[in-house]
Protein backbone atom coordinates (compact mmCIF):
# COMPACT_ATOMS: atom_id res chain seq x y z
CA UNK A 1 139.21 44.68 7.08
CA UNK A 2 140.32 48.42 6.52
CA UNK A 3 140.32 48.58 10.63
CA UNK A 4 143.00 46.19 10.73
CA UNK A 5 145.90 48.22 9.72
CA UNK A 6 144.85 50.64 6.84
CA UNK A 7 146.86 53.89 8.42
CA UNK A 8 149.96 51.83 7.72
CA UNK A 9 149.14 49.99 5.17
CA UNK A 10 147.30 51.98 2.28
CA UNK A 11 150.09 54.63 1.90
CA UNK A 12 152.26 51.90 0.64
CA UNK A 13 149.47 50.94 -1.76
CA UNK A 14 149.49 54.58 -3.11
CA UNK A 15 153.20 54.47 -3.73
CA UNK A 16 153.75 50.81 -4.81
CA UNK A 17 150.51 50.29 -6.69
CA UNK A 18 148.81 52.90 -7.76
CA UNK A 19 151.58 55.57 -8.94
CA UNK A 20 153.66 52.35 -10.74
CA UNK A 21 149.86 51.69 -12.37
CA UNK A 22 149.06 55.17 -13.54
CA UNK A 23 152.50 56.10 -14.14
CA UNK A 24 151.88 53.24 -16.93
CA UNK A 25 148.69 55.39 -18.37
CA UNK A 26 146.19 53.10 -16.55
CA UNK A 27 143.18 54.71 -14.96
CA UNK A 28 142.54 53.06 -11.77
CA UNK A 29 139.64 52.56 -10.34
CA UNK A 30 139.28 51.47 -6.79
CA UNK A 31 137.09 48.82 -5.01
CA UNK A 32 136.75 48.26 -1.82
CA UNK A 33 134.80 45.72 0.44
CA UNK A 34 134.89 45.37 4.24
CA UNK A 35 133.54 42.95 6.99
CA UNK A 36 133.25 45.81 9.96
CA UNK A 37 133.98 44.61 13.26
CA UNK A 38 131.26 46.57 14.96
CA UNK A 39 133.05 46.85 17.93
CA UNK A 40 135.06 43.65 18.07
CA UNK A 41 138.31 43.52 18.87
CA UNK A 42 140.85 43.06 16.33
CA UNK A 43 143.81 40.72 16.68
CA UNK A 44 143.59 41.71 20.94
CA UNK A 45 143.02 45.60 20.10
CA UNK A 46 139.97 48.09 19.87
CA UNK A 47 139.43 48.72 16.32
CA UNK A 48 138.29 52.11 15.30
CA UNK A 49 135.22 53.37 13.36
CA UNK A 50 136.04 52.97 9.25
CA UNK A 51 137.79 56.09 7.87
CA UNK A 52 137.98 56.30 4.05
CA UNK A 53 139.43 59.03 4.06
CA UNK A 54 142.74 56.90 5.32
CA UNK A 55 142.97 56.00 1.34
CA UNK A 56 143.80 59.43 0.33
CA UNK A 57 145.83 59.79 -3.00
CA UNK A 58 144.04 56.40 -3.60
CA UNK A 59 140.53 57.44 -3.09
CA UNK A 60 137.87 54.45 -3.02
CA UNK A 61 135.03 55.00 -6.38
CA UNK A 62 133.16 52.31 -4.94
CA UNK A 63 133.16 50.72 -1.91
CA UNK A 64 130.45 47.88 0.47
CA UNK A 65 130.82 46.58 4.09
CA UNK A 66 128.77 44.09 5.94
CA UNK A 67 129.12 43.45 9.69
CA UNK A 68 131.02 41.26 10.39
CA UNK A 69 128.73 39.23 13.11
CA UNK A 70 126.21 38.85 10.07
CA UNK A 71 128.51 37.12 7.69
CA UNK A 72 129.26 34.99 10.69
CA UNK A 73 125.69 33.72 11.01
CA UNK A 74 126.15 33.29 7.77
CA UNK A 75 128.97 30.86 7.91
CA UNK A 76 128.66 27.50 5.74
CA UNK A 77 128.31 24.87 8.69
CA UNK A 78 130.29 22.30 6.20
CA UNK A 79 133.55 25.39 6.23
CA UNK A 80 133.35 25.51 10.42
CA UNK A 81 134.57 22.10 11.69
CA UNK A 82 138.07 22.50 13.92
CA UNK A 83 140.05 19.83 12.02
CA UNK A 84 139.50 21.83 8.74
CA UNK A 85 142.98 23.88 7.13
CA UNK A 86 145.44 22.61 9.96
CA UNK A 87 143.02 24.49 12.52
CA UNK A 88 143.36 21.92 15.08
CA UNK A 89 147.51 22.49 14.93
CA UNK A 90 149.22 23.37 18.12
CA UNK A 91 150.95 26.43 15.06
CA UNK A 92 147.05 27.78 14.59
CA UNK A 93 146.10 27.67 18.22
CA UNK A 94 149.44 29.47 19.49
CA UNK A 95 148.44 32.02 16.26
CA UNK A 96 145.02 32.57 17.23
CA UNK A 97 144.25 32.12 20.26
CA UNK A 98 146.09 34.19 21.50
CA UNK A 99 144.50 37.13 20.24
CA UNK A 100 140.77 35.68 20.80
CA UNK A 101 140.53 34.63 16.91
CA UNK A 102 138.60 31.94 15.81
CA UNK A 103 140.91 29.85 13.55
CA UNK A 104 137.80 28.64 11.00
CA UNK A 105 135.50 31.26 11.23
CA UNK A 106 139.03 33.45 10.19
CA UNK A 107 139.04 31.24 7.05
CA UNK A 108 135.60 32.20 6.45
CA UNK A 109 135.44 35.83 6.84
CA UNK A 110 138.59 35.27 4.19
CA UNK A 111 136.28 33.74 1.79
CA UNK A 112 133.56 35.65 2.27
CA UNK A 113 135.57 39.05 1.61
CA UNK A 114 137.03 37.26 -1.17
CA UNK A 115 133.94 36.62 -2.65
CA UNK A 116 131.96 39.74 -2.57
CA UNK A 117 134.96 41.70 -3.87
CA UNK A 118 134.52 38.66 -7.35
CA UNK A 119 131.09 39.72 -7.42
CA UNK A 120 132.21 43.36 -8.38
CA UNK A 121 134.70 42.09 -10.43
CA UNK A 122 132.06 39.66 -12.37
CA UNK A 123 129.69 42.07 -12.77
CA UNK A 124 131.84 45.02 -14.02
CA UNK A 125 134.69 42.81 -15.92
CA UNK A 126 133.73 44.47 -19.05
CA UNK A 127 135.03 48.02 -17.57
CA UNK A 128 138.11 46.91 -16.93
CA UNK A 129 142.22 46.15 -18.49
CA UNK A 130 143.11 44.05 -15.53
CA UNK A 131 142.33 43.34 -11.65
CA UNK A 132 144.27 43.69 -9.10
CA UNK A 133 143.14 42.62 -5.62
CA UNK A 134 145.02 42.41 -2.46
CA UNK A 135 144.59 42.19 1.12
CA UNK A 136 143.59 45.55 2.69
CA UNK A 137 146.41 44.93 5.81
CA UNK A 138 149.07 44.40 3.16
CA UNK A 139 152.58 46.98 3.40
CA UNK A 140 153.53 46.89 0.21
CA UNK A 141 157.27 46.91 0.52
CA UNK A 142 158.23 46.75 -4.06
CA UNK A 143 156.68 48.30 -6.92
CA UNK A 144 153.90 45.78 -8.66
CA UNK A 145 155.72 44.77 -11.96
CA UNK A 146 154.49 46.25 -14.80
CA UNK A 147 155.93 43.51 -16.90
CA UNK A 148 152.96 41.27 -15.38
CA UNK A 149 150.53 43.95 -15.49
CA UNK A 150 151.40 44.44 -19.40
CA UNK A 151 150.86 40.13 -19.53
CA UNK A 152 147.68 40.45 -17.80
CA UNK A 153 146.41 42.92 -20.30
CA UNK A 154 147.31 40.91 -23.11
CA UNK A 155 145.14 38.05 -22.28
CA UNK A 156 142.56 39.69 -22.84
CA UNK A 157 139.21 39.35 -20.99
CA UNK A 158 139.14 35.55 -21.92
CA UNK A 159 142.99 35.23 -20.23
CA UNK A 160 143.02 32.25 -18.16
CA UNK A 161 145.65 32.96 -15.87
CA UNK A 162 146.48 34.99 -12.70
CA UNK A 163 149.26 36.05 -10.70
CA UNK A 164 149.76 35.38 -7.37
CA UNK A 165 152.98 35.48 -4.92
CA UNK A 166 155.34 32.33 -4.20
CA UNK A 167 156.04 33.82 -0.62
CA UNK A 168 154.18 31.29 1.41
CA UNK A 169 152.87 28.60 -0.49
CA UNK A 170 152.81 25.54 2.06
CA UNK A 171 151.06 23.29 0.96
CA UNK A 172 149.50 25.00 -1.81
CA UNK A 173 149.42 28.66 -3.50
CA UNK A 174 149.76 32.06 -1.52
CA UNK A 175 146.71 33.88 -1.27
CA UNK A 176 146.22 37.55 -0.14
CA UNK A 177 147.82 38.74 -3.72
CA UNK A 178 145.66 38.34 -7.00
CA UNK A 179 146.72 40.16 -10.76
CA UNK A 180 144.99 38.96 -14.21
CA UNK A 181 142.31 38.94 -16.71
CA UNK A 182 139.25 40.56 -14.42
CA UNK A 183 137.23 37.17 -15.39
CA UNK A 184 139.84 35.16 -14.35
CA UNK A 185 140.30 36.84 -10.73
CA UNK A 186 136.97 36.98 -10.11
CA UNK A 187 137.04 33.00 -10.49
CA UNK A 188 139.59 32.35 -7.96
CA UNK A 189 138.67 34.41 -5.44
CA UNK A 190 134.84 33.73 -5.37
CA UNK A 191 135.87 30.12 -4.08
CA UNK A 192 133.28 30.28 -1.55
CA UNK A 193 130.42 28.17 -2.87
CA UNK A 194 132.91 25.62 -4.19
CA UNK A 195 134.16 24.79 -1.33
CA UNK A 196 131.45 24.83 0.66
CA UNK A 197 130.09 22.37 -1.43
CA UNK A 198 132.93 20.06 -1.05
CA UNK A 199 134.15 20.45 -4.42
CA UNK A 200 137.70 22.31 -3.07
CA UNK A 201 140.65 20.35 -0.57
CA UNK A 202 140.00 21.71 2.95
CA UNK A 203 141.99 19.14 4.56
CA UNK A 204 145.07 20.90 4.65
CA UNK A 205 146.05 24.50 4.68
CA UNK A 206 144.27 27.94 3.14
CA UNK A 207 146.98 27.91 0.85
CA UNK A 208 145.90 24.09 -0.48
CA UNK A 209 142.51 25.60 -0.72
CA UNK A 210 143.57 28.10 -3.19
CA UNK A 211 145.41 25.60 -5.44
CA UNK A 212 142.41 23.27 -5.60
CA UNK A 213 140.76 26.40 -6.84
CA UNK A 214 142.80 26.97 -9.36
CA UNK A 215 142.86 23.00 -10.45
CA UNK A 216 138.93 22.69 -10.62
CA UNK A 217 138.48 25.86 -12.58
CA UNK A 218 141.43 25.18 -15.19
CA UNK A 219 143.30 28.36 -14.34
CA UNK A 220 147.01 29.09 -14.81
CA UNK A 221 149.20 30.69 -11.76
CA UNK A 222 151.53 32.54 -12.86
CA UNK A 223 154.01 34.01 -10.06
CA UNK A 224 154.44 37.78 -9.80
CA UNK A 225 157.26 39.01 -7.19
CA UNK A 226 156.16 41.29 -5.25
CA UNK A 227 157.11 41.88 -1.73
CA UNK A 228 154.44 42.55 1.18
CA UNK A 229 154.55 42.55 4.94
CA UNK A 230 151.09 42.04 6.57
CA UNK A 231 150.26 44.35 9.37
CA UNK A 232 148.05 43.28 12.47
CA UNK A 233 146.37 45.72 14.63
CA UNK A 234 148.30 45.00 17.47
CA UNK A 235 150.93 46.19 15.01
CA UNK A 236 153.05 43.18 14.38
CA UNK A 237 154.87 42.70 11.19
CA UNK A 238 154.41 39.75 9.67
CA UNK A 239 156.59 38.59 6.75
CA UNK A 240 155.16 36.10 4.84
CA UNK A 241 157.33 32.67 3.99
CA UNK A 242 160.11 34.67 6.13
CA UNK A 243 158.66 35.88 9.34
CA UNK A 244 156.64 32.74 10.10
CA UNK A 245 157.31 31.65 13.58
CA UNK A 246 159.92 28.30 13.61
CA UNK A 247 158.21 25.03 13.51
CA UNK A 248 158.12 23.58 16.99
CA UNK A 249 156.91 20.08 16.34
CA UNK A 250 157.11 17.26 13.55
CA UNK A 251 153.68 18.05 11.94
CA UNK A 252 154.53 21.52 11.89
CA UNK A 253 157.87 21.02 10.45
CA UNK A 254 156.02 18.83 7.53
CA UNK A 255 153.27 21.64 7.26
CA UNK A 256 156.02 24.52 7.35
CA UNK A 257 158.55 22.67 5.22
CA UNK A 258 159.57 25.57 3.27
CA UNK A 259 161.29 27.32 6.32
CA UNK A 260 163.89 24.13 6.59
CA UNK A 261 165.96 25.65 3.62
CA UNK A 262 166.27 28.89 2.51
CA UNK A 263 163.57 31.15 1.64
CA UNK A 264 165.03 34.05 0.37
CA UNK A 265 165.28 32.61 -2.72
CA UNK A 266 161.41 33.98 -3.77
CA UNK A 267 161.81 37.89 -2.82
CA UNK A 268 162.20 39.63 -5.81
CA UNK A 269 164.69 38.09 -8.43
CA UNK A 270 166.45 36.35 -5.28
CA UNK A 271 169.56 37.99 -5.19
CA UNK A 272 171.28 39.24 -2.16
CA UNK A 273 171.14 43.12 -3.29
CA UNK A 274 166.85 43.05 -3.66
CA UNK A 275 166.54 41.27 -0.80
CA UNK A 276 168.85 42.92 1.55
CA UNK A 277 166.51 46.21 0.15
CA UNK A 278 163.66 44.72 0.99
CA UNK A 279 164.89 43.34 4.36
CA UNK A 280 165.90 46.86 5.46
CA UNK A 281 162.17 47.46 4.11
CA UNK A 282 160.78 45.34 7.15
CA UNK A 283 163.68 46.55 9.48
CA UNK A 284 162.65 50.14 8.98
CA UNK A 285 158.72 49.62 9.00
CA UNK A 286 158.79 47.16 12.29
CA UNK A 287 161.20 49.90 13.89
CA UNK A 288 158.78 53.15 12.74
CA UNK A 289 156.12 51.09 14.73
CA UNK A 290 157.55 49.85 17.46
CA UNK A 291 155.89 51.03 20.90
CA UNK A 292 152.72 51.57 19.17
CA UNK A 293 150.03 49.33 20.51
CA UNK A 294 147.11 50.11 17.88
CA UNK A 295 147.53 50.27 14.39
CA UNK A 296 144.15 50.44 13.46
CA UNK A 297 143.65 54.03 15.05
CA UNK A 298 146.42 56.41 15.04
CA UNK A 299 148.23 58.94 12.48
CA UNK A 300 148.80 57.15 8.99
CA UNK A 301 152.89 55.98 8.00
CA UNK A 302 153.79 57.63 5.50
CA UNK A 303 155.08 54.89 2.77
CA UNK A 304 157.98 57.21 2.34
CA UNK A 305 159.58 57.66 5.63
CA UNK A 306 159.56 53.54 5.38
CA UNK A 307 161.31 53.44 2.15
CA UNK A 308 163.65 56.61 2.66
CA UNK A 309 164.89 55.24 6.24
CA UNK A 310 165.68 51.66 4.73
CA UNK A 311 167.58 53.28 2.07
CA UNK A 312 169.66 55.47 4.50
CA UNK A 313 170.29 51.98 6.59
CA UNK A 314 171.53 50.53 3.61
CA UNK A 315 173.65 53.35 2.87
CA UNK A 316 174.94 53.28 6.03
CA UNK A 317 175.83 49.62 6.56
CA UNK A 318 177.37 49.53 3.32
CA UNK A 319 175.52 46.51 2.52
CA UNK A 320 175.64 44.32 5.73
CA UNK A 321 175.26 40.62 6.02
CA UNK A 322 171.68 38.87 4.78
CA UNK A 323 169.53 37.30 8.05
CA UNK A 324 169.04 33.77 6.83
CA UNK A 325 167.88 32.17 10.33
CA UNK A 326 164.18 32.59 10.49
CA UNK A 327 164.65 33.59 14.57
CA UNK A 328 166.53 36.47 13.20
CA UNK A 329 163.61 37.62 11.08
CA UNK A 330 160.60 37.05 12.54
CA UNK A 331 158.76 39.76 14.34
């Protein structure tokens, strides 16, 4: 949802997606779909009324909502049982509830968004180079590379592959990050019906989900590194594959296997120079927000002040020593 976080977030779209994109001579063309709380808190916090007008520099051509208590009536019964995606795991109910979220009918409103933003994509692939589609609560902390935007383009609107991230796969692929052939995207992420016909693996993670997707339709992931932070309302930072909490017991050290060595290793081209930039990234962004309760309302964070005050703290440390323990990282 663009009440989640879109004051933070969608400046850093503007500068790390858009420019990069028409800096490359694309047009861009902007979609936008949106399950509206109505009212309902978000992740513990009153959300606020949408604001388009948040996207500026990145304005929105074309853009739907539903509420979101409608596309919960809506839910597939088959999609909503508690031992579905690891939502009966003491990790999901110390994530959710929490904040008063409902750990299935989260996966759901996931899907659903998913799939309405495929039916764009379906039904205008023909006006369009490539898709790119990403989670509207994303901080986009790198540039998207143009080197997989150029691949993307070349496969033409038959391409049968799409780009995703590698920075929390689990048990499966990371979702929340989609760049191909506009067919191809549109595929993946309108996953809905599929598995709520019992035709995808639900008995494991959202990330498994995603993979099965990819397996039934016969579509090639391709990894693209690009580095994002997701921002709640309640303005925590969340790193993905980095700033998930430790695993506390032996199913969630199995499900969160990839935080037992290190996982550094998938931010950029894994060196210790991009990802102590993009470290000082997450540094400067959770530090900029810090004492703010709500980012869902507010002023919007500038992408710049982000980017220029991680530079200066790298400047100023000289370099400093990489954070490798996950307590150290997680916000």
């Amino acid at each position: 949802t663009f009440e989640r976080s879109a004051p933070v977030a969608w400046p850093s779209v503007a500068a790390n997606i858009v420019a990069p994109l028409r800096a490359g001579g694309f047009a861009v063309s902007i979609y936008g779909f949106e399950l509206q709380p109505a009212g309902a808190l978000v992740d513990g916090v009153r959300s606020c009324a949408p604001v388009l007008s948040l996207a500026r520099g990145t304005p929105i051509g074309e853009y739907d909502s539903l509420i979101q208590a409608e596309a919960d009536a809506a839910a597939p019964a088959s999609l909503l049982k508690p031992d579905l995606f690891f939502c009966d795991s003491p990790y999901a109910r110390r994530t959710h509830v929490p904040l008063g979220n409902n750990c299935s009918i989260n996966v759901v409103r996931q899907l659903f968004s998913e799939s309405r933003v495929a039916r764009f994509l379906e039904a205008n692939a023909g006006r369009f180079d490539v898709a790119v589609a990403l989670q509207a609560d994303y901080f986009v902390a790198t540039p998207i590379d143009m080197r997989d935007v150029g691949a993307a383009m070349g496969g033409g609107q038959g391409g049968r592959f799409v780009y995703l991230s590698d920075a929390n796969d689990a048990f499966g692929f990371t979702n929340g990050f989609y760049l191909g052939p506009p067919r191809a995207v549109a595929a993946v992420m309108g996953r809905l019906d599929a598995a709520a016909a019992g035709q995808l693996d639900t008995s494991r993670d959202y990330e498994r989900l995603l993979k099965s997707a990819f397996e039934l339709l016969g579509i090639e992931r391709r990894v693209s590194r690009l580095a994002v932070f997701k921002v709640r309302a309640n303005c925590g930072v969340h790193w993905q594959g980095i700033g998930n909490p430790c695993p506390r017991t032996r199913r969630e050290k199995r499900h969160h296997r990839c935080l037992r060595r290190n996982r550094f290793d998938h931010v950029l081209d894994g060196s210790v120079a991009a990802v102590m930039r993009v470290q000082q990234v997450h540094r400067a962004l959770v530090d900029l927000l810090r004492g703010r309760g709500n980012c869902a309302c507010g002023p919007r964070i500038d992408a710049g002040l982000v980017l220029a005050a991680a530079a200066a703290a790298a400047n100023a440390s000289g370099g400093g020593a990489l954070s490798a323990r996950c307590s150290e990282v997680r916000e």
